[in-house]
N, C-alpha and C. Protein backbone atom coordinates (compact mmCIF):
# COMPACT_ATOMS: atom_id res chain seq x y z
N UNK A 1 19.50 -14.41 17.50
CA UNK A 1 18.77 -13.33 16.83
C UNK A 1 19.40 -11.99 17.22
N UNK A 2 19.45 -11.33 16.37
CA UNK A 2 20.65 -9.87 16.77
C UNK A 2 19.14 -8.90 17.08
N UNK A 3 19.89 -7.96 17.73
CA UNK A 3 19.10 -6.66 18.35
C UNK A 3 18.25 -6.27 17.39
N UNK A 4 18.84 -5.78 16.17
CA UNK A 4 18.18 -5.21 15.17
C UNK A 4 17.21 -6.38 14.76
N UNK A 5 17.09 -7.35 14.69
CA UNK A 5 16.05 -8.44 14.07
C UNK A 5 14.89 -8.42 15.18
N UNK A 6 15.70 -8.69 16.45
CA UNK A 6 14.69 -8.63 17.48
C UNK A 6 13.42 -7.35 17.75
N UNK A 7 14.16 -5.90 16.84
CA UNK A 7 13.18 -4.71 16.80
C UNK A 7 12.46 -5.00 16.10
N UNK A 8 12.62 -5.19 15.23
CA UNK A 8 11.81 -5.62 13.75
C UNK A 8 10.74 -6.49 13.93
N UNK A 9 11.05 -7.45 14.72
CA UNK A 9 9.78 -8.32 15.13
C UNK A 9 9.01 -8.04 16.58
N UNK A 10 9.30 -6.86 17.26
CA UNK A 10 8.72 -6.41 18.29
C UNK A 10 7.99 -5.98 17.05
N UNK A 11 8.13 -5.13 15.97
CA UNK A 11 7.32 -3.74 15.75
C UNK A 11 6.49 -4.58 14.97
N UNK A 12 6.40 -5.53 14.47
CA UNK A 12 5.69 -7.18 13.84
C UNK A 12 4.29 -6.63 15.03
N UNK A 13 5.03 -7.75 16.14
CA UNK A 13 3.99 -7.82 17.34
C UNK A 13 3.36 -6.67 17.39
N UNK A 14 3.67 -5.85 17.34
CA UNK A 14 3.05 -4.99 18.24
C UNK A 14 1.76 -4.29 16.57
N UNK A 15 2.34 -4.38 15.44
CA UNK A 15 1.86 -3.55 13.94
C UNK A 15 0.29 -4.93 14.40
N UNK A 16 0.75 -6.05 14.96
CA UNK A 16 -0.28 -6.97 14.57
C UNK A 16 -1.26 -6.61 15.92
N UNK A 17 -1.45 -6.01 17.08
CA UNK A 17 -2.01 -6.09 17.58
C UNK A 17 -3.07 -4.59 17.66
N UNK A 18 -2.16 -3.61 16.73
CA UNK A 18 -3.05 -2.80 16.53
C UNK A 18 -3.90 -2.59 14.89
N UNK A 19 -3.51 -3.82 14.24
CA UNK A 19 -4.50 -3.98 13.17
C UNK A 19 -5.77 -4.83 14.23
N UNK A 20 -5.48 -5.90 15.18
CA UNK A 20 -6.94 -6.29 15.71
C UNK A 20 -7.53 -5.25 16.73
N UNK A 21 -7.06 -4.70 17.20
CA UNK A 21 -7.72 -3.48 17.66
C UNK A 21 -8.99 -2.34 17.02
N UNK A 22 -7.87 -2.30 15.21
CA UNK A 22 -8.61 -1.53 14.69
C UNK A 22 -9.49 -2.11 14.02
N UNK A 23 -9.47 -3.54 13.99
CA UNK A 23 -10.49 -4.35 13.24
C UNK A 23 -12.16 -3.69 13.80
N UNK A 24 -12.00 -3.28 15.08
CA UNK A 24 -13.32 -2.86 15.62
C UNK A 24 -13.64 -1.49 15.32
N UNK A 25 -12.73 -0.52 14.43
CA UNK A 25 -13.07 0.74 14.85
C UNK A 25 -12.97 1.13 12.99
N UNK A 26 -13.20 2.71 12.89
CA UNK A 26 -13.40 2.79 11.41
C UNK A 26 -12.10 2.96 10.54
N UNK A 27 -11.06 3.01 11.35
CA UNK A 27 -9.51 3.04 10.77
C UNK A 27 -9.34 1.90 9.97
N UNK A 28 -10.56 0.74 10.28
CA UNK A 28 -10.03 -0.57 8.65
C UNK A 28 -11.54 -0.05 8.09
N UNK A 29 -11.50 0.33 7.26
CA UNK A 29 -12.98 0.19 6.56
C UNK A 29 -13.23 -1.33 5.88
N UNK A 30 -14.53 -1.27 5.94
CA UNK A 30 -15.84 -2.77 5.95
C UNK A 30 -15.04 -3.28 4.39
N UNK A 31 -14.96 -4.76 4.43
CA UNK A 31 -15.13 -4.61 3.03
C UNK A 31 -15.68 -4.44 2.01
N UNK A 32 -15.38 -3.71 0.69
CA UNK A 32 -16.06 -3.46 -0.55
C UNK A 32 -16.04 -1.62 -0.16
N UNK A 33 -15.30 -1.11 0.78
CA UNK A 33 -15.10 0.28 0.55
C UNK A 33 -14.46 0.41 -0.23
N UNK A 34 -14.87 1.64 -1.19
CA UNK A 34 -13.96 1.80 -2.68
C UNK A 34 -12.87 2.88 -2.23
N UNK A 35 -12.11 2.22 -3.21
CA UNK A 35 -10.86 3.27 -3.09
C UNK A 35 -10.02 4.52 -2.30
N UNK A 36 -11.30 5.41 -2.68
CA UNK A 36 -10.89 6.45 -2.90
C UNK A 36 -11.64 7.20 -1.88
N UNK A 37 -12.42 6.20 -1.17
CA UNK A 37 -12.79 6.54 0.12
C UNK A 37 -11.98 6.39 1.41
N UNK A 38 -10.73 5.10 0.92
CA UNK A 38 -10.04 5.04 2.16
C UNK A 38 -8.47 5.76 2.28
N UNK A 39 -8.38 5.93 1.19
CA UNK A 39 -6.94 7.20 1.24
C UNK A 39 -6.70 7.84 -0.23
N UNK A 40 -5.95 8.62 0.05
CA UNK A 40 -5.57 9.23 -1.45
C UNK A 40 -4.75 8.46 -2.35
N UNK A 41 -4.59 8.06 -3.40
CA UNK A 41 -3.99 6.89 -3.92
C UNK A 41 -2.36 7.56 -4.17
N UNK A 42 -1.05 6.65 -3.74
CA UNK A 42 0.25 6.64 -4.08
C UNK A 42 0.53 8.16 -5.37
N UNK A 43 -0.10 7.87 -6.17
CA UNK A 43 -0.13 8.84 -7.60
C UNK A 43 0.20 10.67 -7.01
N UNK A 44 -0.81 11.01 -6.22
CA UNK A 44 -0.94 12.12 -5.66
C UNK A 44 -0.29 12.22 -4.52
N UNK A 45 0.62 11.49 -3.58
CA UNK A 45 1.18 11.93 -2.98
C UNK A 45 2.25 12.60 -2.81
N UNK A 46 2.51 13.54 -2.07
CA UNK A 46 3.83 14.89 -2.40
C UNK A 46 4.62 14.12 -1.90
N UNK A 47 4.75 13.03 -0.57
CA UNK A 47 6.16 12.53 0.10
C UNK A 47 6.24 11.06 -0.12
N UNK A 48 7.28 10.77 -0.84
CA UNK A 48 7.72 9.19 -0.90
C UNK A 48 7.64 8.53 0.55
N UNK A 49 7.45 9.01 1.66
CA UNK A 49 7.18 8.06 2.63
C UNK A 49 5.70 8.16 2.83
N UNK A 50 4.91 8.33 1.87
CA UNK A 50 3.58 7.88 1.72
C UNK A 50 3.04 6.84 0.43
N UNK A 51 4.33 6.64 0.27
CA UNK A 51 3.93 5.42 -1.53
C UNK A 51 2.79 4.79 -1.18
N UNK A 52 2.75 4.15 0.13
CA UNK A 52 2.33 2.77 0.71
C UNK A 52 0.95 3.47 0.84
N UNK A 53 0.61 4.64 0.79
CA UNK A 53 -1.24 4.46 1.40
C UNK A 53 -2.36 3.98 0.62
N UNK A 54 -1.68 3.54 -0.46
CA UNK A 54 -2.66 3.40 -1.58
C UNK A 54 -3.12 1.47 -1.18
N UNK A 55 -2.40 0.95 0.07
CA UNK A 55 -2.62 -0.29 0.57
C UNK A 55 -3.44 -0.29 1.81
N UNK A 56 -4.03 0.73 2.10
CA UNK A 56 -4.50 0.66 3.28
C UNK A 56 -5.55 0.26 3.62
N UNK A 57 -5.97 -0.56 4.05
CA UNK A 57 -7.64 -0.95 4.54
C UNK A 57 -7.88 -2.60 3.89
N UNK A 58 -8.79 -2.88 3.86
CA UNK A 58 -9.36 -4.33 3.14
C UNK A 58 -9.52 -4.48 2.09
N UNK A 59 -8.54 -5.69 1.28
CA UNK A 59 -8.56 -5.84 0.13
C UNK A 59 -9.18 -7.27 -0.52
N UNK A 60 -9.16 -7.35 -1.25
CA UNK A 60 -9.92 -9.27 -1.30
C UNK A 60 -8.50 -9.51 -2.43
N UNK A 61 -7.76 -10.31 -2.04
CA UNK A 61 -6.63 -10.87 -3.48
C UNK A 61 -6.96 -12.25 -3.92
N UNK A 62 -6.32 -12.34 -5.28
CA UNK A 62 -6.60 -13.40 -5.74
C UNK A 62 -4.54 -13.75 -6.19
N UNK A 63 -4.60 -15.09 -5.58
CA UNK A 63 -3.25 -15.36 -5.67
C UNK A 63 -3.17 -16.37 -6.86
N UNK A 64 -1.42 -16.17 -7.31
CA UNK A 64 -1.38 -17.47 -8.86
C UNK A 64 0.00 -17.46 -8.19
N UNK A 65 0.28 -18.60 -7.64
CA UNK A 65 2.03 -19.17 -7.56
C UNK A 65 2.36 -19.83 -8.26
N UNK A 66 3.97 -20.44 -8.44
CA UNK A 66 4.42 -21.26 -9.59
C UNK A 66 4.88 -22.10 -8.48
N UNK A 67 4.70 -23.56 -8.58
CA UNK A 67 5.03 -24.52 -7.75
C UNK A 67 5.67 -24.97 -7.20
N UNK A 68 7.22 -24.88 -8.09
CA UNK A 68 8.67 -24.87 -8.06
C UNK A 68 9.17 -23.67 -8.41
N UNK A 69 9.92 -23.31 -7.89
CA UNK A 69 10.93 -21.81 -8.44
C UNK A 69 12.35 -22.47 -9.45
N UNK A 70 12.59 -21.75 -10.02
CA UNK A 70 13.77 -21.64 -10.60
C UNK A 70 14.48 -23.35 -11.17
N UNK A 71 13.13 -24.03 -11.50
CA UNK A 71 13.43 -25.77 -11.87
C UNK A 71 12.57 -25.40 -13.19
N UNK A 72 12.00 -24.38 -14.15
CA UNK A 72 11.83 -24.76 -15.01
C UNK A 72 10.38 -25.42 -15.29
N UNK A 73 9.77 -25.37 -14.36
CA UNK A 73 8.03 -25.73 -13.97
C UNK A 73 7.08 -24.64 -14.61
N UNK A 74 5.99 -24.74 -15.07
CA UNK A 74 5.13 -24.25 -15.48
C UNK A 74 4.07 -24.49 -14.84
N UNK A 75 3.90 -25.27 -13.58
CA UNK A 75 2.77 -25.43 -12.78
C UNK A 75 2.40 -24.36 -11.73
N UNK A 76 0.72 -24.05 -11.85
CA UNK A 76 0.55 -22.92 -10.68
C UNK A 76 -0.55 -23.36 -10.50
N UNK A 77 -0.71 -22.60 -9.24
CA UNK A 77 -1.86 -22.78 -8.06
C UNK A 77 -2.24 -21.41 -7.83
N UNK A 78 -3.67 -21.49 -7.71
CA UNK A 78 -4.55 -20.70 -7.75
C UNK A 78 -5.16 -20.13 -6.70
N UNK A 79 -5.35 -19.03 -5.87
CA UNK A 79 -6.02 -18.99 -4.66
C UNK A 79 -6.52 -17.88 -4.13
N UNK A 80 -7.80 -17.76 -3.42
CA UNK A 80 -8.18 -16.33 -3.33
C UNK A 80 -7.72 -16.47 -1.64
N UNK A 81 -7.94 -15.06 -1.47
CA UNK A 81 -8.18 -14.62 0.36
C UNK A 81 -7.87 -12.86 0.38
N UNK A 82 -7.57 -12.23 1.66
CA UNK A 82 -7.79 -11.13 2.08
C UNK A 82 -6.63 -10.86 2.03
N UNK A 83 -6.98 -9.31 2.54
CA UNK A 83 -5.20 -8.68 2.83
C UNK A 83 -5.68 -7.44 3.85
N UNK A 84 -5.39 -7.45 4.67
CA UNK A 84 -5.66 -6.07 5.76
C UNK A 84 -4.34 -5.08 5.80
N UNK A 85 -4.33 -3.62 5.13
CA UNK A 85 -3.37 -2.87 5.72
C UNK A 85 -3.60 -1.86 6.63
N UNK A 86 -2.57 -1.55 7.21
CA UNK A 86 -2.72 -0.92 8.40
C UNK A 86 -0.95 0.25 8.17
N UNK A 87 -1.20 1.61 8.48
CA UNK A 87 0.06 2.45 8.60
C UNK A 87 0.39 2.16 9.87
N UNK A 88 2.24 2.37 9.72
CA UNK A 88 2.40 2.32 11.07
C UNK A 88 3.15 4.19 11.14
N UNK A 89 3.46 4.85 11.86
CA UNK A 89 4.69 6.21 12.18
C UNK A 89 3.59 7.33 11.16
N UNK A 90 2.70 7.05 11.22
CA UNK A 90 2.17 8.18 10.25
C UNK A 90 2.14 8.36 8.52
N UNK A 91 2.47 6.57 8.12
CA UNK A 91 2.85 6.45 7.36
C UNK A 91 3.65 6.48 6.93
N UNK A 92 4.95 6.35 7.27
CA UNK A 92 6.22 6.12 6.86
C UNK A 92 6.97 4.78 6.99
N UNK A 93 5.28 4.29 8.03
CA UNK A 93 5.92 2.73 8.17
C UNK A 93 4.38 1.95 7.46
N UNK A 94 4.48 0.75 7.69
CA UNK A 94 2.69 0.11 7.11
C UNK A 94 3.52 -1.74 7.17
N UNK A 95 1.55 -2.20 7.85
CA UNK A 95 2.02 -3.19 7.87
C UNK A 95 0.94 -4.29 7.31
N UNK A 96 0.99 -5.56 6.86
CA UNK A 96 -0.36 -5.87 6.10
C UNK A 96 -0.07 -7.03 6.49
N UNK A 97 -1.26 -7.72 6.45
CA UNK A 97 -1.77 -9.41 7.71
C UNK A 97 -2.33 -10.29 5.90
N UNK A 98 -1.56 -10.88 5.30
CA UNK A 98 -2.41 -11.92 4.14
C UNK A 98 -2.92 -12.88 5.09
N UNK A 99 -3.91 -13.24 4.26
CA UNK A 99 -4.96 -14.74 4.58
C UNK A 99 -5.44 -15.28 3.44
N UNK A 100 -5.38 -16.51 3.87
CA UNK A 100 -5.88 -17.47 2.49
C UNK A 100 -7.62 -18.13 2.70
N UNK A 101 -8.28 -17.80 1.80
CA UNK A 101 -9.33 -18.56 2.07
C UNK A 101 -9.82 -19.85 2.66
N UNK A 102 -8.78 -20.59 2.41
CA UNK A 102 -8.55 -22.21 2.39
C UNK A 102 -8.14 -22.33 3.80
N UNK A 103 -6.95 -21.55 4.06
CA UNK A 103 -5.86 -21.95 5.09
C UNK A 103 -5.66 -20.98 6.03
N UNK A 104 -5.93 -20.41 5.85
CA UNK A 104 -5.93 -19.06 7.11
C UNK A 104 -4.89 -18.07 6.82
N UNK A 105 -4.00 -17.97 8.06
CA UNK A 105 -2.61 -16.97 7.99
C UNK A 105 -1.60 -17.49 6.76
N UNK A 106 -1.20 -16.66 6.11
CA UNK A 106 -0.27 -16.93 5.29
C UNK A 106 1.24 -16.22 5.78
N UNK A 107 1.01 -14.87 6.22
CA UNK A 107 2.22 -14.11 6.56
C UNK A 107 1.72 -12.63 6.65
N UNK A 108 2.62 -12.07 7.13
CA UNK A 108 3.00 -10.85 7.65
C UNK A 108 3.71 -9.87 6.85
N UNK A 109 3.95 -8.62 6.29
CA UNK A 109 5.00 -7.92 5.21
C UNK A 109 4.75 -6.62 6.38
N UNK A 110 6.19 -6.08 6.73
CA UNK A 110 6.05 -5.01 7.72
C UNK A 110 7.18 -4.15 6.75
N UNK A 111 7.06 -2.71 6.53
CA UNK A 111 7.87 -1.65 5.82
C UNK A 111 8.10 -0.54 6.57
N UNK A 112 9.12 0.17 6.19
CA UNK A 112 9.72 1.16 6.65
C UNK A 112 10.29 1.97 5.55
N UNK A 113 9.91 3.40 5.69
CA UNK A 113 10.51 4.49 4.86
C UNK A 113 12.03 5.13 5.35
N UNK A 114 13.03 5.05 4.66
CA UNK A 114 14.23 5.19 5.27
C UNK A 114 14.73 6.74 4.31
N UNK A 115 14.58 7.77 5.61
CA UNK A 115 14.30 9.23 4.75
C UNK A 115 15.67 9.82 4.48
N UNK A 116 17.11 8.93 5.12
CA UNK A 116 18.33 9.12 4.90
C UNK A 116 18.58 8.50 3.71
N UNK A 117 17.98 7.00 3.69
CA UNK A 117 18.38 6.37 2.17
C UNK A 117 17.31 6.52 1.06
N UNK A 118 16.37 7.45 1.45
CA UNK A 118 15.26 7.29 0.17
C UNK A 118 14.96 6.16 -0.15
N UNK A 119 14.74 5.33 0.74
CA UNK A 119 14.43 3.75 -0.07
C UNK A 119 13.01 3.47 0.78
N UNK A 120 12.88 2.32 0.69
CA UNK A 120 11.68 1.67 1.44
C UNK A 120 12.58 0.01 1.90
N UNK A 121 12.26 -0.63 2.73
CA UNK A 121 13.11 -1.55 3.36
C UNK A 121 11.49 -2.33 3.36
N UNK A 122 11.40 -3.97 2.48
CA UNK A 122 9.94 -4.71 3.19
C UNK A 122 10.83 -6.08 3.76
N UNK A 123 9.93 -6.58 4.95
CA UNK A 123 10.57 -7.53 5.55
C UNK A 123 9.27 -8.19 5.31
N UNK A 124 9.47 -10.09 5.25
CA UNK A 124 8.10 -10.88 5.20
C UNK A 124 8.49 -11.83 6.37
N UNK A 125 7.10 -12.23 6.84
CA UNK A 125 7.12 -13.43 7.92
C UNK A 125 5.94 -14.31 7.52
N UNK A 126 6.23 -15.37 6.87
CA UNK A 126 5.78 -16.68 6.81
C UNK A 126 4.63 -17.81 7.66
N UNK A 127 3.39 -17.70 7.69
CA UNK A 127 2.62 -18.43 8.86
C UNK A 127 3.64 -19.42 9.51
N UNK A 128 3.62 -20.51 8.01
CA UNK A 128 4.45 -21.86 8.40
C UNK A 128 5.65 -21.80 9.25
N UNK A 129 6.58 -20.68 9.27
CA UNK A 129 8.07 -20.73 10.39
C UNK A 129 7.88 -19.44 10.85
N UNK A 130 7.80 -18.57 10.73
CA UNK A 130 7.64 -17.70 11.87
C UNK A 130 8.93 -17.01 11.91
N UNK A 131 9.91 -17.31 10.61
CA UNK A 131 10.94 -16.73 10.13
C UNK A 131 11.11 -15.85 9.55
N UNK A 132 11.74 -14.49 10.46
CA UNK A 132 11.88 -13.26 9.49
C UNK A 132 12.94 -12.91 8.16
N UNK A 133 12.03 -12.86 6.79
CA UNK A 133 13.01 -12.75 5.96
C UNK A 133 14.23 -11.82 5.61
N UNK A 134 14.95 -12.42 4.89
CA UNK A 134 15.99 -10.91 4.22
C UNK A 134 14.97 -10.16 3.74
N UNK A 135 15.38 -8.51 3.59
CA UNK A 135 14.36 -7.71 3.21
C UNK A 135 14.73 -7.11 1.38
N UNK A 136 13.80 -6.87 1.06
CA UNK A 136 13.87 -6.34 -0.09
C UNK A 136 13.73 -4.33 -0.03
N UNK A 137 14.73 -4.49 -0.96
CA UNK A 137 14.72 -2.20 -0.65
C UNK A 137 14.26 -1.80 -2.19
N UNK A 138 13.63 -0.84 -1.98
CA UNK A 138 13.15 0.18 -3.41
C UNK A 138 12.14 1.04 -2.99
N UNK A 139 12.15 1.53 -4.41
CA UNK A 139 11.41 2.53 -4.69
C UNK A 139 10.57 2.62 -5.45
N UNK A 140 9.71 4.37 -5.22
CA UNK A 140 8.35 3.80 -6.13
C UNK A 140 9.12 5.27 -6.89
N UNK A 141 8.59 4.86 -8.52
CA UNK A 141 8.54 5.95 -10.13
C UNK A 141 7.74 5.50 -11.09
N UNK A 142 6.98 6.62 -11.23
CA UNK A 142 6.28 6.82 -12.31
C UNK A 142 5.19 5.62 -11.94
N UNK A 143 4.93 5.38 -11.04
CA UNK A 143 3.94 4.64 -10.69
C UNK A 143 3.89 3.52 -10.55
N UNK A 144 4.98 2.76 -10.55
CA UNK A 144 5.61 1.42 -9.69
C UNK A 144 6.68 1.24 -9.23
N UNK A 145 6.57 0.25 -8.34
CA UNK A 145 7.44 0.06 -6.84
C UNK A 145 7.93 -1.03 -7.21
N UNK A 146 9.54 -0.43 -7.57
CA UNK A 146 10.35 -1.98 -7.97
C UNK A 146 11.48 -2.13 -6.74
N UNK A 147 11.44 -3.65 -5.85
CA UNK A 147 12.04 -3.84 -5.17
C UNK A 147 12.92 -4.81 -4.95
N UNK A 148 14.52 -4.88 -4.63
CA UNK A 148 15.34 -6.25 -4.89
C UNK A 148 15.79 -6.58 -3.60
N UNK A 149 16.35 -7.32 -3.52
CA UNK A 149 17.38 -8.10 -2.73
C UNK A 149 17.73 -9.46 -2.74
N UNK A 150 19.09 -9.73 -1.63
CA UNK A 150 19.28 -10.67 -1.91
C UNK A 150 18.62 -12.20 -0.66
N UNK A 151 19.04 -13.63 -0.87
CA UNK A 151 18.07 -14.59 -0.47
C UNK A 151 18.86 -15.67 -1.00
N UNK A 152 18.32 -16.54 -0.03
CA UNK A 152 18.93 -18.54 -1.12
C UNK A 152 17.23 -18.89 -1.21
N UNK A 153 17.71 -19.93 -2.09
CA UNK A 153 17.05 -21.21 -2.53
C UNK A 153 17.36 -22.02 -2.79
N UNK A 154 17.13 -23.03 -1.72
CA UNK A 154 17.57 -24.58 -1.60
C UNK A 154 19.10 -24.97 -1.34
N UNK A 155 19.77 -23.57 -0.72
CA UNK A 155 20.83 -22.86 -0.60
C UNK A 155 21.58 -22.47 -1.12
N UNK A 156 21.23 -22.39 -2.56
CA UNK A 156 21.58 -21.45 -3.49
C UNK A 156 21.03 -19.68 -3.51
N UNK A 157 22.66 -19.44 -3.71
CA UNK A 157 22.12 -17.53 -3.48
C UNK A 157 21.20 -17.01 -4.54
N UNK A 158 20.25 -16.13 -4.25
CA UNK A 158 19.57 -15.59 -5.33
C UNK A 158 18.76 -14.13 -5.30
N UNK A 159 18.82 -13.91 -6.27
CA UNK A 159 17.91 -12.34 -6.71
C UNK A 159 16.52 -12.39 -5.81
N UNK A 160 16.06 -11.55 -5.68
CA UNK A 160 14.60 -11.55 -5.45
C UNK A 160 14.23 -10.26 -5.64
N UNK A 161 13.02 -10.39 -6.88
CA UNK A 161 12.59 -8.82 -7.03
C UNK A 161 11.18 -8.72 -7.70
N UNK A 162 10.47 -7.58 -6.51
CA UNK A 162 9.43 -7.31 -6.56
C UNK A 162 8.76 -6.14 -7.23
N UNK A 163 7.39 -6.46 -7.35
CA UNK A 163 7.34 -4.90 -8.18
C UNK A 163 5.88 -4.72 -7.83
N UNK A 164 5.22 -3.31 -7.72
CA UNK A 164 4.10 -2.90 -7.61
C UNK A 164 3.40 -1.97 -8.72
N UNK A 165 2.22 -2.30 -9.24
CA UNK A 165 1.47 -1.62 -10.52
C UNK A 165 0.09 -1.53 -10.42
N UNK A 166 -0.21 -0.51 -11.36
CA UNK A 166 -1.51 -0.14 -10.65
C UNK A 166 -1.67 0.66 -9.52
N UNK A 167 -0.96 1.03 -8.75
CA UNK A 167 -1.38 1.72 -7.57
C UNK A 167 -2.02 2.64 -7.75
N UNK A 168 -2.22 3.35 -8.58
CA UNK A 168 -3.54 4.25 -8.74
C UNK A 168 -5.26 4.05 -9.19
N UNK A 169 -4.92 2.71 -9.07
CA UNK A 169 -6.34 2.21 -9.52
C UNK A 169 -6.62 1.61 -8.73
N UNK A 170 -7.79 0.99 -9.06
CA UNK A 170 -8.56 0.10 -8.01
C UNK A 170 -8.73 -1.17 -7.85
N UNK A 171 -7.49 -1.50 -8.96
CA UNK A 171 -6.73 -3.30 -9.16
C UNK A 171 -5.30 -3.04 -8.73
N UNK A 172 -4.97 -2.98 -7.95
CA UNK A 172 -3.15 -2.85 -7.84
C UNK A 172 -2.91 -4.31 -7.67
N UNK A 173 -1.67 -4.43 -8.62
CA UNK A 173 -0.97 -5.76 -8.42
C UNK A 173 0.63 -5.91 -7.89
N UNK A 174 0.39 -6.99 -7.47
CA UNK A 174 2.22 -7.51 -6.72
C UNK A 174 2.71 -8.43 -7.11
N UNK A 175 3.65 -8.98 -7.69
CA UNK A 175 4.43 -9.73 -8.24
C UNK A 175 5.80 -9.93 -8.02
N UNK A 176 6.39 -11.26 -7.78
CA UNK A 176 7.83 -11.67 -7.47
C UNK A 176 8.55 -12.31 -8.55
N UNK A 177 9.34 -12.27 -8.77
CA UNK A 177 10.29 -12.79 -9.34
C UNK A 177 12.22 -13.24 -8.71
N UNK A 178 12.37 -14.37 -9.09
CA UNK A 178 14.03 -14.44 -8.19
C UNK A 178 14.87 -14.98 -9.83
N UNK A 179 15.83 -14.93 -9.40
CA UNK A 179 16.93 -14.71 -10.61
C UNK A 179 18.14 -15.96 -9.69
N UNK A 180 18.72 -16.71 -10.55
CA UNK A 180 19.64 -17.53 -10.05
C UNK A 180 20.60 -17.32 -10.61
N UNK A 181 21.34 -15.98 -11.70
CA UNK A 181 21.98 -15.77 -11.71
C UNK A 181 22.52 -14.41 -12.28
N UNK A 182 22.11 -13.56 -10.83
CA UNK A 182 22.59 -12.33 -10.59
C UNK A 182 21.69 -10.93 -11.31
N UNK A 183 20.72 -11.58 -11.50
CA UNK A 183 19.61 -10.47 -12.35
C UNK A 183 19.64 -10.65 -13.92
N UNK A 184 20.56 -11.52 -14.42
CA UNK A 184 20.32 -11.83 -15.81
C UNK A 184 19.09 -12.08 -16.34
N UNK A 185 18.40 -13.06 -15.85
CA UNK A 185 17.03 -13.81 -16.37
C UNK A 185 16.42 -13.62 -15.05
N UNK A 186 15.35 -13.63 -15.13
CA UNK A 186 14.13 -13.30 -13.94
C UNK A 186 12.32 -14.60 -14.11
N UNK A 187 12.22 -15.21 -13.33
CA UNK A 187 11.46 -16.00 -13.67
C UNK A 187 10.10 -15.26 -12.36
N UNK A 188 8.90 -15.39 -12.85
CA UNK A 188 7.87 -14.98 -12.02
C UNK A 188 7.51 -15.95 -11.20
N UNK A 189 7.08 -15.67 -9.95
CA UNK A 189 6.72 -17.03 -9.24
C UNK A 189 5.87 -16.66 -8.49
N UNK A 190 5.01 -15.69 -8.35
CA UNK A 190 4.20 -15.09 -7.54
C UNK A 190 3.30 -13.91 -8.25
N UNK A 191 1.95 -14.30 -8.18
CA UNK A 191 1.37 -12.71 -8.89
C UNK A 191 0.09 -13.00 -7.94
N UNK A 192 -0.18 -11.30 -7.03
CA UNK A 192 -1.31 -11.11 -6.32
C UNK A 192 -2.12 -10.00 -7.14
N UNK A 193 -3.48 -10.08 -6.86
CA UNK A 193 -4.17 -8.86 -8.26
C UNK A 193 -5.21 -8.69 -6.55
N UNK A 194 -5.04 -7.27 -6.35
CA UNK A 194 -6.15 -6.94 -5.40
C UNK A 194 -7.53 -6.15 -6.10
N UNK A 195 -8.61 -6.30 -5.11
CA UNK A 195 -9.56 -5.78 -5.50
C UNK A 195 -10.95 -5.42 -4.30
N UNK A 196 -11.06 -4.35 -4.10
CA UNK A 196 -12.39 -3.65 -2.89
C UNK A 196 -13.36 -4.96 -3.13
N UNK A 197 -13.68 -5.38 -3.93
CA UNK A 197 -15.11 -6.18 -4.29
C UNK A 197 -14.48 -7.46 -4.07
N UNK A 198 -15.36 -8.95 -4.02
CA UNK A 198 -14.60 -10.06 -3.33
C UNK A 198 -14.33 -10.97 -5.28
N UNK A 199 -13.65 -11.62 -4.91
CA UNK A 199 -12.70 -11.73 -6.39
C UNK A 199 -13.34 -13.20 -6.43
N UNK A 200 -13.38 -13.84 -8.01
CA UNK A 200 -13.84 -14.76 -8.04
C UNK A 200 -13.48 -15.60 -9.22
């Protein structure tokens, strides 16, 4: 594991131990706090290293995956659970804990605002391995956050690209898509729809 991976998952540890900290105090608000009580939404913010506040606090998601990636499947699975965010640097960093109703931990997504590259850098960690991913970089315009990079599957190289919508409302959604060859065609394989109220 190189130095730089090894920071990245200190700042993991450490983003995760002060979301349970704040689990006790009013920095996560209860769930079913609306909106616009827990930060100013992405829309109105003057500094791109504040895209991310419009994720902050307790969300209830409702998940739709596609079963197989990039085989041509039309099968999905359905699933609700939570999402806790938490800023890290004053907001220039943020880090968010998913959970599945069913199954518990799902993973980890830790970000960083990079004010030399204007980008945003997200890294994911997986319940099941505990493996930190390649990261995806972008930016947010005009009111969504489109993010790429690169990744295998099944050790084949591939696209991976994300996007954020809605952030000014009080449904923001997340969605993935990977490409097997080079951003030509884009297949969806992931769509999260958040919501203050518990989803059903």
């Amino acid at each position: 594991m190189s130095y730089r991976t090894r920071r990245i998952a200190a700042c993991i540890a450490l983003a995760a131990s002060w979301s349970l900290a704040a689990s006790n105090t009013s920095a996560t608000p209860p769930p079913g706090t609306p909106m616009e009580q827990v930060s100013t939404t992405a829309s109105t913010q003057a500094a791109p290293d504040r895209d991310f506040d419009f994720l902050r606090g307790h969300w209830y998601v409702r998940n739709k995956r596609l079963l197989k990636q990039l085989q041509g499947s039309t099968d999905w699975t359905n699933s609700s659970g939570t999402l806790i965010g938490m800023p890290l640097l004053e907001g220039m960093g943020n880090y968010d804990e998913l959970r599945s109703d069913d199954s518990g931990p799902l993973g980890v997504s830790i970000r960083f605002y990079d004010r030399q590259a204007r980008r945003w850098s997200d890294y994911w960690v997986a319940h099941r391995d505990g493996v930190l991913q390649p990261p995806v970089f972008g930016v947010f315009a005009d009111g969504v956050g489109t993010f790429e990079g690169e990744d295998s599957l099944d050790g084949k190289a591939i696209r991976v690209r994300q996007l954020w919508t809605g952030i000014g409302s009080a449904t923001p959604r997340w969605e993935q898509a990977f490409s097997g060859d080079g951003g030509k065609t884009w297949e969806t394989n992931w769509v999260m729809d958040f919501s203050r109220t518990p989803v059903r």
